[in-house]
N, C-alpha and C. Protein backbone atom coordinates (compact mmCIF):
# COMPACT_ATOMS: atom_id res chain seq x y z
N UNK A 1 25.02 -2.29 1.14
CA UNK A 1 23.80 -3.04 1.36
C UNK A 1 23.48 -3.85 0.10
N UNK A 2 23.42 -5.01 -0.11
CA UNK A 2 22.82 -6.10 -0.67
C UNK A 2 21.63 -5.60 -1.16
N UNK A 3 21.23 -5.93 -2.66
CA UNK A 3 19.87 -5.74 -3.26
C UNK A 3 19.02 -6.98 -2.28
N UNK A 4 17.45 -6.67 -2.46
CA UNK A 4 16.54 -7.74 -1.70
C UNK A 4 16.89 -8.51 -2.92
N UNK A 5 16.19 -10.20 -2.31
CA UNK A 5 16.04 -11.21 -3.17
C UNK A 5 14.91 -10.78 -3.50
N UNK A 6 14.45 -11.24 -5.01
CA UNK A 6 12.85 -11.85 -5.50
C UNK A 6 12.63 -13.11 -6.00
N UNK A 7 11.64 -13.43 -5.78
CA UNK A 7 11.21 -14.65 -6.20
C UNK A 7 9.75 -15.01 -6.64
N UNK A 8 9.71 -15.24 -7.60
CA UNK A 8 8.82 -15.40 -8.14
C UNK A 8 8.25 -16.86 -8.94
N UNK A 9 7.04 -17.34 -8.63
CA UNK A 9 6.68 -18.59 -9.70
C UNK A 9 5.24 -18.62 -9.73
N UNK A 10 4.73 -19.14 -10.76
CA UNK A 10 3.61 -19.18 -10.98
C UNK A 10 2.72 -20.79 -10.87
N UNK A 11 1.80 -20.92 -10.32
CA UNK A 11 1.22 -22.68 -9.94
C UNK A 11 -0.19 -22.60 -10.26
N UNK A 12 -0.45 -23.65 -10.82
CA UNK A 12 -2.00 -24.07 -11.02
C UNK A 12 -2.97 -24.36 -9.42
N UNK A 13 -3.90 -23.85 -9.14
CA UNK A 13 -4.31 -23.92 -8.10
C UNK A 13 -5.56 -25.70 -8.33
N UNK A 14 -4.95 -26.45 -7.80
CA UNK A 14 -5.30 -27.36 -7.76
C UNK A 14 -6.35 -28.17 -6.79
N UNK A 15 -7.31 -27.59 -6.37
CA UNK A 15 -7.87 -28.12 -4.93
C UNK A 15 -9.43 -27.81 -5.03
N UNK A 16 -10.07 -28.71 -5.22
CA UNK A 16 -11.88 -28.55 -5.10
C UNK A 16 -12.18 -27.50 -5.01
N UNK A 17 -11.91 -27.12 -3.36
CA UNK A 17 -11.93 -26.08 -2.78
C UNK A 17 -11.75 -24.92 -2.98
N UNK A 18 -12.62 -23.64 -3.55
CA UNK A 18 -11.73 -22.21 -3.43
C UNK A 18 -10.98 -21.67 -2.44
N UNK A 19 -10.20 -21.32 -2.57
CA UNK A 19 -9.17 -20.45 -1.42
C UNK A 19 -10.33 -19.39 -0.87
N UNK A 20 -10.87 -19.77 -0.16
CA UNK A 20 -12.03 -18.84 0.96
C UNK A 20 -11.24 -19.25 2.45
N UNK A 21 -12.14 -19.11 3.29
CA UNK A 21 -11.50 -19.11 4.25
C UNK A 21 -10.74 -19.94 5.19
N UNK A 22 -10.88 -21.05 5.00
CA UNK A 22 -10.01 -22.62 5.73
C UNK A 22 -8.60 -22.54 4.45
N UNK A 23 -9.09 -22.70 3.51
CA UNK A 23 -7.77 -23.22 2.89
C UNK A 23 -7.28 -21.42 2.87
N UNK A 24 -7.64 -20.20 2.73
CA UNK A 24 -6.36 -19.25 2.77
C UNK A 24 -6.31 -19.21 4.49
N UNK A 25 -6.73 -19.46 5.08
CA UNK A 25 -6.14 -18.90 6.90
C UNK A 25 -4.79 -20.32 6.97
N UNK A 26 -5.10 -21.60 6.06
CA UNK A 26 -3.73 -22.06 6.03
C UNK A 26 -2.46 -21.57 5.48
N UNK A 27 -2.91 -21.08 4.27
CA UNK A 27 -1.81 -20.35 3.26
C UNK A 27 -1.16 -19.12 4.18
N UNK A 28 -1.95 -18.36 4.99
CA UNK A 28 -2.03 -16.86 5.50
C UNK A 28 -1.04 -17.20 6.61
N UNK A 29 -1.18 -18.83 7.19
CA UNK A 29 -0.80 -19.08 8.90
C UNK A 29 0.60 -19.48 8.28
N UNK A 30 0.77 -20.39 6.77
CA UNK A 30 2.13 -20.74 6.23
C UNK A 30 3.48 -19.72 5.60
N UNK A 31 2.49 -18.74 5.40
CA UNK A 31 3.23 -17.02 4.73
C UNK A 31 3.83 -16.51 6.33
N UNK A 32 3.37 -16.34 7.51
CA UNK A 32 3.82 -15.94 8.73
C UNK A 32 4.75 -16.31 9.08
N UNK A 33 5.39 -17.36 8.23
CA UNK A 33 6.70 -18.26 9.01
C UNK A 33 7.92 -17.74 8.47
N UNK A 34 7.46 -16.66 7.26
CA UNK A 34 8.49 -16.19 6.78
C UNK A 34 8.87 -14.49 6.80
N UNK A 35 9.66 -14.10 6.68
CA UNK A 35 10.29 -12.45 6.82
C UNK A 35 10.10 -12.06 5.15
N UNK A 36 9.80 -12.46 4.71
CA UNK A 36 10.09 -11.83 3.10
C UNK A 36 8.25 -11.64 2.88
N UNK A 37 8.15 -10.52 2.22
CA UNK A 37 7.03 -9.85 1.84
C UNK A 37 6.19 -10.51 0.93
N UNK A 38 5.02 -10.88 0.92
CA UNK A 38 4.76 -12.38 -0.17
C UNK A 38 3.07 -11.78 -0.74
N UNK A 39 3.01 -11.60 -2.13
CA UNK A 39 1.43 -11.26 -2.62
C UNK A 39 1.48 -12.55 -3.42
N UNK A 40 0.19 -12.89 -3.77
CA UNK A 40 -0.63 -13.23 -4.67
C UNK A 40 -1.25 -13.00 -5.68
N UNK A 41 -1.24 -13.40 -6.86
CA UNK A 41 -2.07 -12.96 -7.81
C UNK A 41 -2.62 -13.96 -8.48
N UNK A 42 -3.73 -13.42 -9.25
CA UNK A 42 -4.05 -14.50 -10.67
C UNK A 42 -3.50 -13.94 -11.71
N UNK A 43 -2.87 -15.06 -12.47
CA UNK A 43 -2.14 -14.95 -13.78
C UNK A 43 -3.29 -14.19 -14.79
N UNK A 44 -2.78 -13.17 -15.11
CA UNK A 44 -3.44 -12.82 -16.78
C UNK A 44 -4.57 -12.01 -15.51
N UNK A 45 -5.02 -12.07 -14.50
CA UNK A 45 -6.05 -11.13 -13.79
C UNK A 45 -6.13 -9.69 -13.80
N UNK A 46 -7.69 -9.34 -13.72
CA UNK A 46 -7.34 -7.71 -13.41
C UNK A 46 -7.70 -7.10 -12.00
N UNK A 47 -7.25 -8.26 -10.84
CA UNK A 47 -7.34 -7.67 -9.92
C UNK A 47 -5.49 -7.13 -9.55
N UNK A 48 -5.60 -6.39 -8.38
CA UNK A 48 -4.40 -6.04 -8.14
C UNK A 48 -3.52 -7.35 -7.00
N UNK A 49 -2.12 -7.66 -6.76
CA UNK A 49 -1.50 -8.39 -6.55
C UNK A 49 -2.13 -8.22 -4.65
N UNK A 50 -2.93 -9.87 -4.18
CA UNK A 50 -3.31 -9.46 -2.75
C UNK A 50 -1.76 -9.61 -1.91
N UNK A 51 -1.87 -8.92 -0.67
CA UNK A 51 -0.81 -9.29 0.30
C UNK A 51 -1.40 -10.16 1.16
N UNK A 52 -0.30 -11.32 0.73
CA UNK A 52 -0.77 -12.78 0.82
C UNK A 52 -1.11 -13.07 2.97
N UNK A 53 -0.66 -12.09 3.60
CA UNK A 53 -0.94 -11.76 4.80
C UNK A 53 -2.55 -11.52 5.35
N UNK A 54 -3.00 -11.01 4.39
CA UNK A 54 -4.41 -10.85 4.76
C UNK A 54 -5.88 -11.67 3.83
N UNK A 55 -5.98 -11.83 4.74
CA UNK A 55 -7.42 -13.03 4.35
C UNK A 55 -8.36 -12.20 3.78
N UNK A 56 -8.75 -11.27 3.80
CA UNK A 56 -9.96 -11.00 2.89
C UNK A 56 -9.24 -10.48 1.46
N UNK A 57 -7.61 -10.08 1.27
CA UNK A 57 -7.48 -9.98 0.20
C UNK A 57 -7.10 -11.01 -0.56
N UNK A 58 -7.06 -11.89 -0.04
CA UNK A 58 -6.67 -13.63 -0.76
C UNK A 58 -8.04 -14.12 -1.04
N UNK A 59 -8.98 -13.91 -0.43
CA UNK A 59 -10.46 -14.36 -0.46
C UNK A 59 -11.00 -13.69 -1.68
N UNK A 60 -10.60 -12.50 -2.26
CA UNK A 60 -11.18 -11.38 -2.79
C UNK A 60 -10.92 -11.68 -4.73
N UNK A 61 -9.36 -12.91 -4.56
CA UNK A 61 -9.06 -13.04 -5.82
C UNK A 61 -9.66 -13.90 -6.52
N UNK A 62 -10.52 -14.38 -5.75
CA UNK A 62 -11.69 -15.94 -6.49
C UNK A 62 -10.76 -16.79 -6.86
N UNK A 63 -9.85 -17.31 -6.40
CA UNK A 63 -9.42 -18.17 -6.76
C UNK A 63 -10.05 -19.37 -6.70
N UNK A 64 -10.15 -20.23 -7.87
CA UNK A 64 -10.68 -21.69 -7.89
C UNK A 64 -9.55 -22.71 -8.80
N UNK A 65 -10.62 -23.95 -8.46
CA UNK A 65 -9.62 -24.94 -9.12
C UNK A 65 -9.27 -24.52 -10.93
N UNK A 66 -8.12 -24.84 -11.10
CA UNK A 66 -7.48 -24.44 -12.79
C UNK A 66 -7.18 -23.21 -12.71
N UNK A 67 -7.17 -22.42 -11.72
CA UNK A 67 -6.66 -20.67 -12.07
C UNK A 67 -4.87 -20.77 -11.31
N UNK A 68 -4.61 -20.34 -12.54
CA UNK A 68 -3.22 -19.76 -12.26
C UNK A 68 -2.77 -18.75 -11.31
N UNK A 69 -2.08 -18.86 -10.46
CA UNK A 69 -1.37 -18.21 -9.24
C UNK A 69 -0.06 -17.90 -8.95
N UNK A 70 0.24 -16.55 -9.20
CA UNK A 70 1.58 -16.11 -9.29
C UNK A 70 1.73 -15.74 -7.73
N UNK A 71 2.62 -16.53 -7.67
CA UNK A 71 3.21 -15.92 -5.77
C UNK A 71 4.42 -15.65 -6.00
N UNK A 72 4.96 -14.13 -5.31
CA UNK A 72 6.16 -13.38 -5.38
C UNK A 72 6.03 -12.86 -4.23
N UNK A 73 7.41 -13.18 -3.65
CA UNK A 73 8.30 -12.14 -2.48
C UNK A 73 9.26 -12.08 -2.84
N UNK A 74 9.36 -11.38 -1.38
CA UNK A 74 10.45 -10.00 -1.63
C UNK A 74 10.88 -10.06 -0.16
N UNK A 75 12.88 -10.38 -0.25
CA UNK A 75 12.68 -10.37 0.80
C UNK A 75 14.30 -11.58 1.10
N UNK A 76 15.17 -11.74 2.13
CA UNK A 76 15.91 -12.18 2.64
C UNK A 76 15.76 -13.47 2.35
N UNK A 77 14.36 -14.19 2.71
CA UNK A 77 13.96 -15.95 2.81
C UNK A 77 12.71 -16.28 1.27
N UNK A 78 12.88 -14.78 -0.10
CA UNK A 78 12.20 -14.70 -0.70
C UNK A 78 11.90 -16.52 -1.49
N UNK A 79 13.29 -16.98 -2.08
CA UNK A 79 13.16 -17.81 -2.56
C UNK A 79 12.34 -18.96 -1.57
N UNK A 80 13.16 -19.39 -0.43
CA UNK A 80 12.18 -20.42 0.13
C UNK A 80 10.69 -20.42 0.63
N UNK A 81 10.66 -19.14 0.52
CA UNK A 81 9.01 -18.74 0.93
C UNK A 81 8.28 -19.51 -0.36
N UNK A 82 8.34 -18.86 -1.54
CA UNK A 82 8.06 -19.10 -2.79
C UNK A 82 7.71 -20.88 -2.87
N UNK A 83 8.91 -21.35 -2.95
CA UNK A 83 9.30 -22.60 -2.95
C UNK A 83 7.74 -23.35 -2.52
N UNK A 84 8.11 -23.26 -0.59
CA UNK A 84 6.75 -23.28 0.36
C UNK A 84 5.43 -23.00 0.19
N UNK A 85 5.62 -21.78 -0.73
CA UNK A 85 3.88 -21.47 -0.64
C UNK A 85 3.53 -22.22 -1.84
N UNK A 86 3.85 -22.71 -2.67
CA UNK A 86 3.76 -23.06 -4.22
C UNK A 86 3.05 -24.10 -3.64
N UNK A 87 4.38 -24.92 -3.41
CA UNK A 87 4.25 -26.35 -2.75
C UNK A 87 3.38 -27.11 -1.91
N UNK A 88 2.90 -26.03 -1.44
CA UNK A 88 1.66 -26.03 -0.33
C UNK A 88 0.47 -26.36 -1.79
N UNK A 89 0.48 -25.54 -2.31
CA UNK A 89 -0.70 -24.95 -3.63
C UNK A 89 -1.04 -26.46 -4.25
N UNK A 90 0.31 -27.29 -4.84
CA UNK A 90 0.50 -27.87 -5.81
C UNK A 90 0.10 -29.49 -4.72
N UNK A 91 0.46 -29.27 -3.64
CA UNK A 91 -0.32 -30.55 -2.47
C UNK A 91 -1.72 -30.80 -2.41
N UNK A 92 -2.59 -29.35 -2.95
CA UNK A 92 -3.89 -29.37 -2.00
C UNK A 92 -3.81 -29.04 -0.68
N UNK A 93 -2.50 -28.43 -0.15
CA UNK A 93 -2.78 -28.11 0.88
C UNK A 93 -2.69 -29.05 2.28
N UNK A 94 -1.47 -29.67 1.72
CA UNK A 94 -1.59 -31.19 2.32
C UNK A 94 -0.36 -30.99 3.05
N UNK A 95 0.34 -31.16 4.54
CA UNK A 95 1.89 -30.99 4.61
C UNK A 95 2.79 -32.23 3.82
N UNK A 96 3.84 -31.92 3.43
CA UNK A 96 4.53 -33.45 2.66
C UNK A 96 4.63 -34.56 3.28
């Protein structure tokens, strides 16, 4: 058996908007498309890493504009998840 992939990167959260509930039920509906296990965190934070699956623990990290956001999975499609969710982050949330 093959070790899992990880993947990991860290993005400036860039968007007026706090990640409350419109912009994470996008992030939450964009994490579903993938098989690999995906949390959230804030860089340097002392909350614990949310599972990027559930909306009140993505809601819970206060994320606002200028806070650093480490997204890591775990997982078969770890890297392109990563890639995706970043990318999403670094748009505003915009599709390309």
């Amino acid at each position: 058996m093959s070790p899992e992939v990880v993947a990991e990167r860290a993005v400036t959260y860039v968007s007026d908007v706090p990640l409350h509930a419109r912009p994470a039920a996008v992030f939450m509906d964009r994490v579903k498309r993938f098989k690999a296990r995906v949390t959230v965190a804030v860089e340097g934070g002392d909350k614990p890493p949310a599972d990027a699956r559930s909306l009140m623990r993505l809601m819970a990290l206060s994320i606002t504009k200028g806070t650093r956001v480490v997204i890591r999975a775990v997982g078969e499609d770890a890297e392109t998840a990563v890639a995706a969710l970043t990318g999403l982050i670094e748009r505003d949330f915009r599709d390309p």
